[in-house]
C-alpha atoms as a PDB file:
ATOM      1  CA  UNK A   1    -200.141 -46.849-112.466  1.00  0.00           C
ATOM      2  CA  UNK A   2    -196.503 -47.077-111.917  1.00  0.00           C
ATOM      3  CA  UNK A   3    -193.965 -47.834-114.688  1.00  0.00           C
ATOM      4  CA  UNK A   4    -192.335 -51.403-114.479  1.00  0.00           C
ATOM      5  CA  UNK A   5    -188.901 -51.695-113.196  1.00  0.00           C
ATOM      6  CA  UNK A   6    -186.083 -51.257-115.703  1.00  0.00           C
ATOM      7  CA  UNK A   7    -182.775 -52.951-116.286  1.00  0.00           C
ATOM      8  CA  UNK A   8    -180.644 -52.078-113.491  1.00  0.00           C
ATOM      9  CA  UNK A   9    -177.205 -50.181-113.807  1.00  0.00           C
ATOM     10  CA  UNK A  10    -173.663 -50.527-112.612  1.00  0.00           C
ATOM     11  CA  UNK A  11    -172.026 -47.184-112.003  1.00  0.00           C
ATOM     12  CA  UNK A  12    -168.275 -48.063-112.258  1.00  0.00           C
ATOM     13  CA  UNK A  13    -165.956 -45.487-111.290  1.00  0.00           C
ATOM     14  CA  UNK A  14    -162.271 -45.666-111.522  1.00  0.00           C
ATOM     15  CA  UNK A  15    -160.341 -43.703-109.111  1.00  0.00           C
ATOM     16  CA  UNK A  16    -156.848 -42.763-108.786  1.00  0.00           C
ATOM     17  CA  UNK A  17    -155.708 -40.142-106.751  1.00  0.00           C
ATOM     18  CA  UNK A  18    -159.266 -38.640-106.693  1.00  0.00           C
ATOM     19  CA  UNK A  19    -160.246 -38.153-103.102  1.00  0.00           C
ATOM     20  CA  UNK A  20    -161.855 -34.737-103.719  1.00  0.00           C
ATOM     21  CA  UNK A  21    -163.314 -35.079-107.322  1.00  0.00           C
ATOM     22  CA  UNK A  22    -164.760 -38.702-105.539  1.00  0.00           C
ATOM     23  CA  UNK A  23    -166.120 -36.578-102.005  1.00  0.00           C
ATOM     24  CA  UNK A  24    -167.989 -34.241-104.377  1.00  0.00           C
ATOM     25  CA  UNK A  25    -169.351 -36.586-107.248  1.00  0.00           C
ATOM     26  CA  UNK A  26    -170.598 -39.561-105.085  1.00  0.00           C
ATOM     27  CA  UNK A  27    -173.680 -38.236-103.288  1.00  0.00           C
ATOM     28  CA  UNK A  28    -174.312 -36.156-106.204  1.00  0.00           C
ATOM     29  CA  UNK A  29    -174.766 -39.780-108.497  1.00  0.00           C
ATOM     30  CA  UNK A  30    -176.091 -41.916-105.368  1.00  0.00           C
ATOM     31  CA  UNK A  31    -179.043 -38.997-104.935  1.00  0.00           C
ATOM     32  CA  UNK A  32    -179.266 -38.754-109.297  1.00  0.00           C
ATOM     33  CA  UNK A  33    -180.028 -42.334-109.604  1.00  0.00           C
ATOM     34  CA  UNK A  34    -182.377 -42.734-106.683  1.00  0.00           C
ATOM     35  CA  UNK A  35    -184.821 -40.924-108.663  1.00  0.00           C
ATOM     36  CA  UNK A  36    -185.491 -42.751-111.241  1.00  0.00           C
ATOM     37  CA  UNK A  37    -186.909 -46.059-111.857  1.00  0.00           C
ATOM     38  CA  UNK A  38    -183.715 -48.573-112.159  1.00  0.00           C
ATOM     39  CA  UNK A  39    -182.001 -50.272-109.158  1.00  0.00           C
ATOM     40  CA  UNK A  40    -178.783 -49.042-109.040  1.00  0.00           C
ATOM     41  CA  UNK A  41    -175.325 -49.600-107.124  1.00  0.00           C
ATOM     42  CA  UNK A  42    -171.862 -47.422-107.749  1.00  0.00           C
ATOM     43  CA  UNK A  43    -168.584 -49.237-107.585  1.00  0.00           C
ATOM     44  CA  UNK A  44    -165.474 -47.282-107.284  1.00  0.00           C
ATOM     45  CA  UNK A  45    -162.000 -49.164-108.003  1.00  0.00           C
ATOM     46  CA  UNK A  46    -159.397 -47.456-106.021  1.00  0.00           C
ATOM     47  CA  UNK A  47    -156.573 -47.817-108.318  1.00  0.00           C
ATOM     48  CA  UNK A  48    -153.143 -47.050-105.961  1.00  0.00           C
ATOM     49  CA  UNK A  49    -153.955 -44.622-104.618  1.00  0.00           C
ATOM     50  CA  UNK A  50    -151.784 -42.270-102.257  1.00  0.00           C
ATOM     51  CA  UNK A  51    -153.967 -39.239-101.338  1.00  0.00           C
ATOM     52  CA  UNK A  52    -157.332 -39.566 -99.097  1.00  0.00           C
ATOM     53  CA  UNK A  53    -159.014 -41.583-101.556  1.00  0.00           C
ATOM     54  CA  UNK A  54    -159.667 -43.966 -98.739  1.00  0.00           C
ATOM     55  CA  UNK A  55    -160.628 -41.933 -96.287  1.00  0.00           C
ATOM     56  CA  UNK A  56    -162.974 -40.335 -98.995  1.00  0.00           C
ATOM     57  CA  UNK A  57    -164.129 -44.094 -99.181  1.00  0.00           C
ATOM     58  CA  UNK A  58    -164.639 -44.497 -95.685  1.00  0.00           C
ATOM     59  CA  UNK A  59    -166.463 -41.341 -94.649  1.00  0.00           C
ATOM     60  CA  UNK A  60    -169.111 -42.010 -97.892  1.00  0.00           C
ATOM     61  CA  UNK A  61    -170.003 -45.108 -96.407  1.00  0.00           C
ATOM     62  CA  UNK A  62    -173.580 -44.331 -95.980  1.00  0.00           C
ATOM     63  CA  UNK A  63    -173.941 -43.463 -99.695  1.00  0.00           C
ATOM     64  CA  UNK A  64    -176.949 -45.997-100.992  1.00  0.00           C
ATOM     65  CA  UNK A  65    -175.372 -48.654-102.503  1.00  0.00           C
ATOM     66  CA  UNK A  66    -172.007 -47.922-102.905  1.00  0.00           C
ATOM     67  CA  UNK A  67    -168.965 -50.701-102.812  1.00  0.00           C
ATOM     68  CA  UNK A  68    -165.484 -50.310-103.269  1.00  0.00           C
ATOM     69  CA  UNK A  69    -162.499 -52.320-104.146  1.00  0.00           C
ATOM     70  CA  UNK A  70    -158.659 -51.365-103.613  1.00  0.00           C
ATOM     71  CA  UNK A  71    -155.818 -52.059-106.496  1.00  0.00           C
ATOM     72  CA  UNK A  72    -152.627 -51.970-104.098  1.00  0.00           C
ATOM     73  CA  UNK A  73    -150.927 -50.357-106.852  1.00  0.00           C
ATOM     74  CA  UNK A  74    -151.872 -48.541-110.313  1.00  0.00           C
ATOM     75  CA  UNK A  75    -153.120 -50.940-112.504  1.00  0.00           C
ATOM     76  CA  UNK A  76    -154.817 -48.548-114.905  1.00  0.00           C
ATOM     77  CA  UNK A  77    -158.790 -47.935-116.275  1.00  0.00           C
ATOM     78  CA  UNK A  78    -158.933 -51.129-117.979  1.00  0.00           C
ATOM     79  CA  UNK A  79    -157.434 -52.766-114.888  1.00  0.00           C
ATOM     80  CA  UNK A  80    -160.177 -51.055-113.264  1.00  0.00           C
ATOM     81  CA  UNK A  81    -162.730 -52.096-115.149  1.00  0.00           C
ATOM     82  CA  UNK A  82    -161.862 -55.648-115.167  1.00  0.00           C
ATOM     83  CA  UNK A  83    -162.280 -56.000-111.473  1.00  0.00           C
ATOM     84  CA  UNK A  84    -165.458 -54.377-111.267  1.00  0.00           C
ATOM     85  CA  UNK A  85    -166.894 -56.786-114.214  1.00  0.00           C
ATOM     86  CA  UNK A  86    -166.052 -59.390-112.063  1.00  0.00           C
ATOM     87  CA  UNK A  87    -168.168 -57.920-109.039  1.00  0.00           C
ATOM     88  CA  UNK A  88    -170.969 -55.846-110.201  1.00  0.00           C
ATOM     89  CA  UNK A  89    -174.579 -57.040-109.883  1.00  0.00           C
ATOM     90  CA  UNK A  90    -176.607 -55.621-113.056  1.00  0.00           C
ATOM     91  CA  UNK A  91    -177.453 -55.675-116.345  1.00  0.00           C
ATOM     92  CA  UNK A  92    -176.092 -52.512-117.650  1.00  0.00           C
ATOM     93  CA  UNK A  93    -172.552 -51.541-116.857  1.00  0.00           C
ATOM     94  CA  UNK A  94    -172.061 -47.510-116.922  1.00  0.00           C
ATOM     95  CA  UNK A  95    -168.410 -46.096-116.352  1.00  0.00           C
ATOM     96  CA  UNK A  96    -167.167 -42.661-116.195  1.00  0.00           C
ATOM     97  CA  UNK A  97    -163.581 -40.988-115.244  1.00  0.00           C
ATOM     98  CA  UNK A  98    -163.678 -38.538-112.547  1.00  0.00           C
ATOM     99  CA  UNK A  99    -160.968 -36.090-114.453  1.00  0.00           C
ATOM    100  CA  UNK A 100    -163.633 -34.660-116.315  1.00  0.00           C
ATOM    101  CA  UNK A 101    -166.877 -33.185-115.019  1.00  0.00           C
ATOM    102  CA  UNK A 102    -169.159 -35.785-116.778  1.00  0.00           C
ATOM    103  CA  UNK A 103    -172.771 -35.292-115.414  1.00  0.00           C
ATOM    104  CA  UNK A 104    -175.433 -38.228-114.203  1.00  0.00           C
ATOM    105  CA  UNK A 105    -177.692 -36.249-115.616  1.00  0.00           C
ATOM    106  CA  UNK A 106    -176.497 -37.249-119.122  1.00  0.00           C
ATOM    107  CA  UNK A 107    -176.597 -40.763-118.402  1.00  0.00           C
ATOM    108  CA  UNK A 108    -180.685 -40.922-118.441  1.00  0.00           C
ATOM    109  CA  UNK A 109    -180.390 -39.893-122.247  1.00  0.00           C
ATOM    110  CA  UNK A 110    -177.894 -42.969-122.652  1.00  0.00           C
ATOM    111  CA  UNK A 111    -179.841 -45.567-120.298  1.00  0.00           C
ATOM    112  CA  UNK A 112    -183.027 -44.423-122.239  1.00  0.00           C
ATOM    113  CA  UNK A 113    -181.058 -45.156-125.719  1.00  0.00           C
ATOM    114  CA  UNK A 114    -180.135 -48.511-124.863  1.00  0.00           C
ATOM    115  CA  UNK A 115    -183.527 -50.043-123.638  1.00  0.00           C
ATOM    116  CA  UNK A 116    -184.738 -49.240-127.787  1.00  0.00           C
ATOM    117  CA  UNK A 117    -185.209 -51.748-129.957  1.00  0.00           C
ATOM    118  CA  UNK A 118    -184.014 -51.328-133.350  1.00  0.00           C
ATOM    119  CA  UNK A 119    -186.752 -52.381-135.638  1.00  0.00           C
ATOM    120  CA  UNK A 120    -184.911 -53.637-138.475  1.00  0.00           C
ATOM    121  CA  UNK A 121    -182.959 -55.987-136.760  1.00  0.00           C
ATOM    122  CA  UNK A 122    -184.792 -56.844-133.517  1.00  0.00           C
ATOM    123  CA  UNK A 123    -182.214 -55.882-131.009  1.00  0.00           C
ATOM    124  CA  UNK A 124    -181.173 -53.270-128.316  1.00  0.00           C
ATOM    125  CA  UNK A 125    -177.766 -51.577-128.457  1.00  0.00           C
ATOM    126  CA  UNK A 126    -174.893 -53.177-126.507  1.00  0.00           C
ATOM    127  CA  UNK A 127    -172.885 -49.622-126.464  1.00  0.00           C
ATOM    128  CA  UNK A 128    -173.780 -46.176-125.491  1.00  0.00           C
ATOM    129  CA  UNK A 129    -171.285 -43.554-125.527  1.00  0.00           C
ATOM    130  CA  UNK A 130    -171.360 -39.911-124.439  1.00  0.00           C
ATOM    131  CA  UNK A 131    -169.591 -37.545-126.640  1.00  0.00           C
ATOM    132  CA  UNK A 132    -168.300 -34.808-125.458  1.00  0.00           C
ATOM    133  CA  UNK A 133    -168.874 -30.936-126.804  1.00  0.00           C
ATOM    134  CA  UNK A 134    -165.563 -30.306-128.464  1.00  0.00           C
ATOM    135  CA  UNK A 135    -163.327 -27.099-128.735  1.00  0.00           C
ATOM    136  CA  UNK A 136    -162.908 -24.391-130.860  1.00  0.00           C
ATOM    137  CA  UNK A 137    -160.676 -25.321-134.006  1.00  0.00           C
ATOM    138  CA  UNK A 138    -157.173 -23.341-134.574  1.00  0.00           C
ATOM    139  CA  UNK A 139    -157.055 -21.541-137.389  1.00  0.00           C
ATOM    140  CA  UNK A 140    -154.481 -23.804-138.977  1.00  0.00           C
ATOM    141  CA  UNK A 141    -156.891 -26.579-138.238  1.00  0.00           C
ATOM    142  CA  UNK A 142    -160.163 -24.655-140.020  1.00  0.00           C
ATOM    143  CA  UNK A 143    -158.500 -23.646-142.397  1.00  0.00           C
ATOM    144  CA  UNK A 144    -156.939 -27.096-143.746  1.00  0.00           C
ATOM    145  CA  UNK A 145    -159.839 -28.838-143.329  1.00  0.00           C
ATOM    146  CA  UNK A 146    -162.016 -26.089-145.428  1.00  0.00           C
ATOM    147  CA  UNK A 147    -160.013 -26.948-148.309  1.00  0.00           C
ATOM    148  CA  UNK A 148    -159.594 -30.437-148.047  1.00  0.00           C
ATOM    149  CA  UNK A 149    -163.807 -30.880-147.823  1.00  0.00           C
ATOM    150  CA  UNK A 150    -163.811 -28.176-150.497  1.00  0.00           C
ATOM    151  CA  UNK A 151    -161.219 -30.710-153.085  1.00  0.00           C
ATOM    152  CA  UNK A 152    -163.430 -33.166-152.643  1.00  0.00           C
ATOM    153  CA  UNK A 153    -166.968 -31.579-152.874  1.00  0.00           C
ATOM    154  CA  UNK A 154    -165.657 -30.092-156.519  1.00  0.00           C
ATOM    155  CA  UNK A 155    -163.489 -33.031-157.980  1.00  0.00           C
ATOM    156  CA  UNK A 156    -165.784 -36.016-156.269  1.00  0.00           C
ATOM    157  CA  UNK A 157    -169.084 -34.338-155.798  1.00  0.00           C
ATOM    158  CA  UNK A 158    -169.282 -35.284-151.661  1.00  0.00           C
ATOM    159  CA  UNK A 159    -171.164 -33.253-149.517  1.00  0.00           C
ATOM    160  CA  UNK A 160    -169.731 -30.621-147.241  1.00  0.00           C
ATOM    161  CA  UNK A 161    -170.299 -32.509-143.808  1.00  0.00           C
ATOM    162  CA  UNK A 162    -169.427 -30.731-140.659  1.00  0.00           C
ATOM    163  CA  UNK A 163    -166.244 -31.360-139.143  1.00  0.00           C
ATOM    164  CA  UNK A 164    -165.783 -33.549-136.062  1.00  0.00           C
ATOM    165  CA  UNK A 165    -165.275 -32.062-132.546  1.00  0.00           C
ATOM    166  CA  UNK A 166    -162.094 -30.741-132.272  1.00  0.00           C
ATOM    167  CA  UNK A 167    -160.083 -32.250-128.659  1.00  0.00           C
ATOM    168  CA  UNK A 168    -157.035 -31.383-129.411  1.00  0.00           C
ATOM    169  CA  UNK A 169    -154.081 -32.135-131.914  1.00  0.00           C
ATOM    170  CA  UNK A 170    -153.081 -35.715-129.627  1.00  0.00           C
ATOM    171  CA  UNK A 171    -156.748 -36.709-129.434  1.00  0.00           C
ATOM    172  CA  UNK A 172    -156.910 -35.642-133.334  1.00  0.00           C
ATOM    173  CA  UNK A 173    -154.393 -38.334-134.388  1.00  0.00           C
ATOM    174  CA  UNK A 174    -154.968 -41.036-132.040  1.00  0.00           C
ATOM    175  CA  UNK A 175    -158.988 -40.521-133.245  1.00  0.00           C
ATOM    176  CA  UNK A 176    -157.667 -40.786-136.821  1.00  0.00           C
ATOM    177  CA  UNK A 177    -155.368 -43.874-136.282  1.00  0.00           C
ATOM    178  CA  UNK A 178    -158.345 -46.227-134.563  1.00  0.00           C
ATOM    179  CA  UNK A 179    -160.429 -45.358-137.201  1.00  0.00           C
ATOM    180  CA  UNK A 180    -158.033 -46.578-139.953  1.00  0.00           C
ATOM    181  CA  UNK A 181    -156.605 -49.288-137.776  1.00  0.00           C
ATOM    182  CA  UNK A 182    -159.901 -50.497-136.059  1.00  0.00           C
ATOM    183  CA  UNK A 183    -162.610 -49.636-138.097  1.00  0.00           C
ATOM    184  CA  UNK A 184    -164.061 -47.443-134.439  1.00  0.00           C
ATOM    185  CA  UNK A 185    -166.692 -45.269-135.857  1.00  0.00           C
ATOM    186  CA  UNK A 186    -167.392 -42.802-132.746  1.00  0.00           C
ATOM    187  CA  UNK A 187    -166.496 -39.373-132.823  1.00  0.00           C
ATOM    188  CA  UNK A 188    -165.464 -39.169-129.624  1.00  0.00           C
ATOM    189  CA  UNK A 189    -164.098 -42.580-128.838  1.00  0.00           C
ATOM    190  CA  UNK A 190    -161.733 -41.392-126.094  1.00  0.00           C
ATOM    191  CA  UNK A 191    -164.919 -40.196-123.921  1.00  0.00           C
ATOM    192  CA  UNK A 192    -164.590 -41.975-120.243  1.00  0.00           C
ATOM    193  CA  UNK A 193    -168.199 -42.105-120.191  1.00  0.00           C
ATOM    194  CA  UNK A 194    -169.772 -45.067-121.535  1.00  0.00           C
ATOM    195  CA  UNK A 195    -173.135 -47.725-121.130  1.00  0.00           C
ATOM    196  CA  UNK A 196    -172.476 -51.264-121.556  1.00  0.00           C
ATOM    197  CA  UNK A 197    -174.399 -54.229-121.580  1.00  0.00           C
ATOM    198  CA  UNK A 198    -172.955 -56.854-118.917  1.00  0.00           C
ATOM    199  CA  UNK A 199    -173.184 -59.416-120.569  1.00  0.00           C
ATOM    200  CA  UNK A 200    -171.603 -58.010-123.948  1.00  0.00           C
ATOM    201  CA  UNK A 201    -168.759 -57.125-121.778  1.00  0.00           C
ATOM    202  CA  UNK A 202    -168.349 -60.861-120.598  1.00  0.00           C
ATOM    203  CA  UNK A 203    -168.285 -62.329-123.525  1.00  0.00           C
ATOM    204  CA  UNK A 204    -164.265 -61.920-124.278  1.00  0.00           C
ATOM    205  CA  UNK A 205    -161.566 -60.807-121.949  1.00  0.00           C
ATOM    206  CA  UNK A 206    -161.109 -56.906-121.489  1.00  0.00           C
ATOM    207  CA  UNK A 207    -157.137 -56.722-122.673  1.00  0.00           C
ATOM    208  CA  UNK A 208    -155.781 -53.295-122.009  1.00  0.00           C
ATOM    209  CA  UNK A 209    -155.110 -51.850-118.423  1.00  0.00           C
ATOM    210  CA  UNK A 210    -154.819 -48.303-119.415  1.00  0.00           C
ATOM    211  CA  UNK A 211    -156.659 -45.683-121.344  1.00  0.00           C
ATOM    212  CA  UNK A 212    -156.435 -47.429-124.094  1.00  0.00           C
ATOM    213  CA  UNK A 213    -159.493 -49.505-123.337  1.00  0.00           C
ATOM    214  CA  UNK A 214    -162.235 -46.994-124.401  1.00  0.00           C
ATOM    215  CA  UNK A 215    -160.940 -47.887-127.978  1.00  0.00           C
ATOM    216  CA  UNK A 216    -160.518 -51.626-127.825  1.00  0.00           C
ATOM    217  CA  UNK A 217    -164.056 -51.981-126.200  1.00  0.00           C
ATOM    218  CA  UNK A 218    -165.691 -50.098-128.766  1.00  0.00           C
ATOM    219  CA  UNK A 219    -163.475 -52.155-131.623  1.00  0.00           C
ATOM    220  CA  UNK A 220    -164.363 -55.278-130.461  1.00  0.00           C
ATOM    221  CA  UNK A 221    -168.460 -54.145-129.961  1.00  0.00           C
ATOM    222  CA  UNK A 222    -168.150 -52.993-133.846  1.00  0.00           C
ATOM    223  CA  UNK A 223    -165.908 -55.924-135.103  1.00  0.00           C
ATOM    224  CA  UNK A 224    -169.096 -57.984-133.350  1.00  0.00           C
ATOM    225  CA  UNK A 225    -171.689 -56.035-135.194  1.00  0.00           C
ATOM    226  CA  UNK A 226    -172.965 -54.428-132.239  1.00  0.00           C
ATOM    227  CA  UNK A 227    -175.603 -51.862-132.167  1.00  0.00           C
ATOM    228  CA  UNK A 228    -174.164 -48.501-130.734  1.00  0.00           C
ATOM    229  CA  UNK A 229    -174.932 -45.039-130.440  1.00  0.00           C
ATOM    230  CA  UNK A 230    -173.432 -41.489-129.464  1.00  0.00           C
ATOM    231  CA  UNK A 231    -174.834 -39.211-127.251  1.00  0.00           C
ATOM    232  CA  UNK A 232    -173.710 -35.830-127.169  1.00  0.00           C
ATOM    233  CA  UNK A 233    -172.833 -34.375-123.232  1.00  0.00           C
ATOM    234  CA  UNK A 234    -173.418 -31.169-122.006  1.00  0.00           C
ATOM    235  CA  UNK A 235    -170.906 -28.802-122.864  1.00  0.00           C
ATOM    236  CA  UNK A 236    -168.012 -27.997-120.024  1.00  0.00           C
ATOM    237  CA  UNK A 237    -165.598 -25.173-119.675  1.00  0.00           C
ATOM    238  CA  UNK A 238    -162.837 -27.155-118.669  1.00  0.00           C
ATOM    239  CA  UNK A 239    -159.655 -28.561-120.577  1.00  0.00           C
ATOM    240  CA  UNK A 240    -160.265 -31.963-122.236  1.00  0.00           C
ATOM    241  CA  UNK A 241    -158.027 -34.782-119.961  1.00  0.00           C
ATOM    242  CA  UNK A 242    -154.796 -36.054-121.583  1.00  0.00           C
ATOM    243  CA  UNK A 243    -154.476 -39.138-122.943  1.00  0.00           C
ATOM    244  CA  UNK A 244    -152.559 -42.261-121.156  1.00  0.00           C
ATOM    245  CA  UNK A 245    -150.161 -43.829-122.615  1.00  0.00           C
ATOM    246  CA  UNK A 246    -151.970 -45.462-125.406  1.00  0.00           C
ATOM    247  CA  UNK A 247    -148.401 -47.696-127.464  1.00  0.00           C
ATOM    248  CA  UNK A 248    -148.581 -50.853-125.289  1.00  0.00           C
ATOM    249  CA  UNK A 249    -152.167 -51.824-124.937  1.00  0.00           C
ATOM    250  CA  UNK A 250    -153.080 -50.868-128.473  1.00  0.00           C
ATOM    251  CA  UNK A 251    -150.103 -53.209-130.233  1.00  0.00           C
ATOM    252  CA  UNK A 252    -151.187 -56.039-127.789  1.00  0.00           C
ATOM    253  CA  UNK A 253    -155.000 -55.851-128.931  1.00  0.00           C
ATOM    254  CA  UNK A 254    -153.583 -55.154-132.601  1.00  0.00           C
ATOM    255  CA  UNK A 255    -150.939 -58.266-132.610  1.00  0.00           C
ATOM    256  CA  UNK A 256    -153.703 -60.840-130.688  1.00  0.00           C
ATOM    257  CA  UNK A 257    -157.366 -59.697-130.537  1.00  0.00           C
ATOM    258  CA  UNK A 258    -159.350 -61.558-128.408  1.00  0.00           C
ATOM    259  CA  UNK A 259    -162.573 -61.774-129.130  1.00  0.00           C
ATOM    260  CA  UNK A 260    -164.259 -64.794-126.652  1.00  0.00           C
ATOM    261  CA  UNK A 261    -162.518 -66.519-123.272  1.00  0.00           C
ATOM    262  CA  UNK A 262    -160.561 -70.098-124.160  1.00  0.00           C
ATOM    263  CA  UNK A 263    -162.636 -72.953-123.695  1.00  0.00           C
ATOM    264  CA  UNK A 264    -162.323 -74.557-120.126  1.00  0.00           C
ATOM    265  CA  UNK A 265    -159.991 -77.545-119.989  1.00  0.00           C
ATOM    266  CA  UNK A 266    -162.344 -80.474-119.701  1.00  0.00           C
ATOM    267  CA  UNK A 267    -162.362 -82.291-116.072  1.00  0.00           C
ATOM    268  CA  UNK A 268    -159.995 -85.033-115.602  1.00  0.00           C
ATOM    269  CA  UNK A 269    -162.327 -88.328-116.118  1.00  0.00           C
ATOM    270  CA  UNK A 270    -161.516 -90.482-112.791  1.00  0.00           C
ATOM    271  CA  UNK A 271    -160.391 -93.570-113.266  1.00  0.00           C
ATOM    272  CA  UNK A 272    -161.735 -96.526-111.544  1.00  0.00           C
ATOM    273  CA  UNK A 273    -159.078 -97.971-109.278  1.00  0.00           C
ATOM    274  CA  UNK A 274    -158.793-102.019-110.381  1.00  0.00           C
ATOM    275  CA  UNK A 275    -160.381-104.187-107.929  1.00  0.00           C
ATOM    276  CA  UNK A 276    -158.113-105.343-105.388  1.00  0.00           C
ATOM    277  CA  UNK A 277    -156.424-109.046-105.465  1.00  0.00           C
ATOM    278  CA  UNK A 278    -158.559-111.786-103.450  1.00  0.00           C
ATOM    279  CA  UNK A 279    -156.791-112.848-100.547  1.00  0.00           C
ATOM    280  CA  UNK A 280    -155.634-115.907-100.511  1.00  0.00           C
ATOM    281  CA  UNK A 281    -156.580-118.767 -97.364  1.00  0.00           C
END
């Protein structure tokens, strides 16, 4: 007896200058996904670009369900992401970067975790996110943070809990300010690799064009008492991307967080034209 059809996923990939990451990862995903038991499409944004992106485009036409949409200029990942919303056709609503070597193979851990149920409260998760392996510590870094856990498991009793993944001393503060700032409980909130619900994500406008919009989705999903989870990725021997410019986007979600679409202006109520004068003999 064959399993019944699951929710069907959205593969959104924004691309900017990524002709060769894109000619290597596409097939790889399209052949991935046609193995397992979810309709499927992938939906690359070309965001500017100036290398062979295009042609890239263009010669993986026959890809299964593939479509792709052109930014004249760089608009940024959140830019990105807001014109797929608009265009994509299912339920779930996956995105991943193409500057890091995330796998599909990790996605059928994080499509798996969102079709559970939590039993307490009756509902499925509206965020997945893949967290990534992290580095080794400095020294400095280990060292610090020894003594720090070590203060407070003698003068405050907490337990010695293991530190979070290390991605660097930029990634370190920027994890430590959203946390503070925006409540964002993920340890690896800055992951480009992420499994929405749709609909969640249409339920309020998606404010930052840059990288800043891994943080403010996952704010807004915990500000909303969302259900998420982290799923760790399989570990890759390659530097950890930098971080965009983060300033901009983050005061503008900070200053005026939106958190549902204005109401539509209500439709002009036509007015019935007075009847016209009798004529007179």
């Amino acid at each position: 007896m064959s399993k019944p059809a699951r929710d069907g996923v959205s593969v959104v990939i924004p691309a900017h200058n990524s002709a060769a990451a894109l000619d290597r990862v596409l097939p790889v995903w399209a052949s991935t996904l046609a193995n397992w038991n979810r309709q499927f499409e992938l939906v690359v944004v070309n965001d500017g670009s100036t290398d062979d992106t295009a042609t890239v485009l263009q010669k993986r036409a026959s890809v299964p369900n593939l479509r792709a949409f052109t930014h004249e200029t760089r608009r940024g990942f959140g830019a990105c992401l807001r014109t797929a919303l608009a265009q994509v056709k299912h339920p779930l609503f996956l995105y991943f970067g193409v500057d890091y070597p995330y796998l599909p193979a990790d996605s059928r851990a994080m499509l798996d975790r969102i079709d559970l149920r939590d039993e307490v409260l009756g509902k499925q998760p509206d965020l997945i996110s893949g967290a990534r392996a992290g580095a080794k510590r400095p020294f400095a870094v280990r060292a610090l943070g020894g003594a720090w856990a070590l203060f407070w498991r003698v003068f405050a009793g907490l337990p010695m809990t293991d530190p979070q993944p290390w991605y660097g001393f930029g990634a370190a503060l920027a994890r430590a300010r959203v946390k503070w700032v925006f409540g964002v409980p993920l340890a690896d909130v800055h992951s480009a690799f992420k499994l929405y619900r749709t609909a969640f994500l249409k339920r309020f406008p998606i404010q930052s064009d840059g990288d800043f919009v891994h943080t403010e989705l996952v704010a807004k999903a915990t500000f909303l008492t969302s259900i998420m989870d982290e799923v760790p990725l399989t570990p890759a021997a390659v530097p950890f991307p930098a971080l965009g410019a983060l300033g901009a986007d983050r005061a503008k979600v900070f200053r005026d967080p939106q958190f549902a679409f204005p109401p539509e202006p209500p439709a002009p109520v036509p007015v019935e034209a007075p009847p016209a004068p009798a004529a007179t003999a």
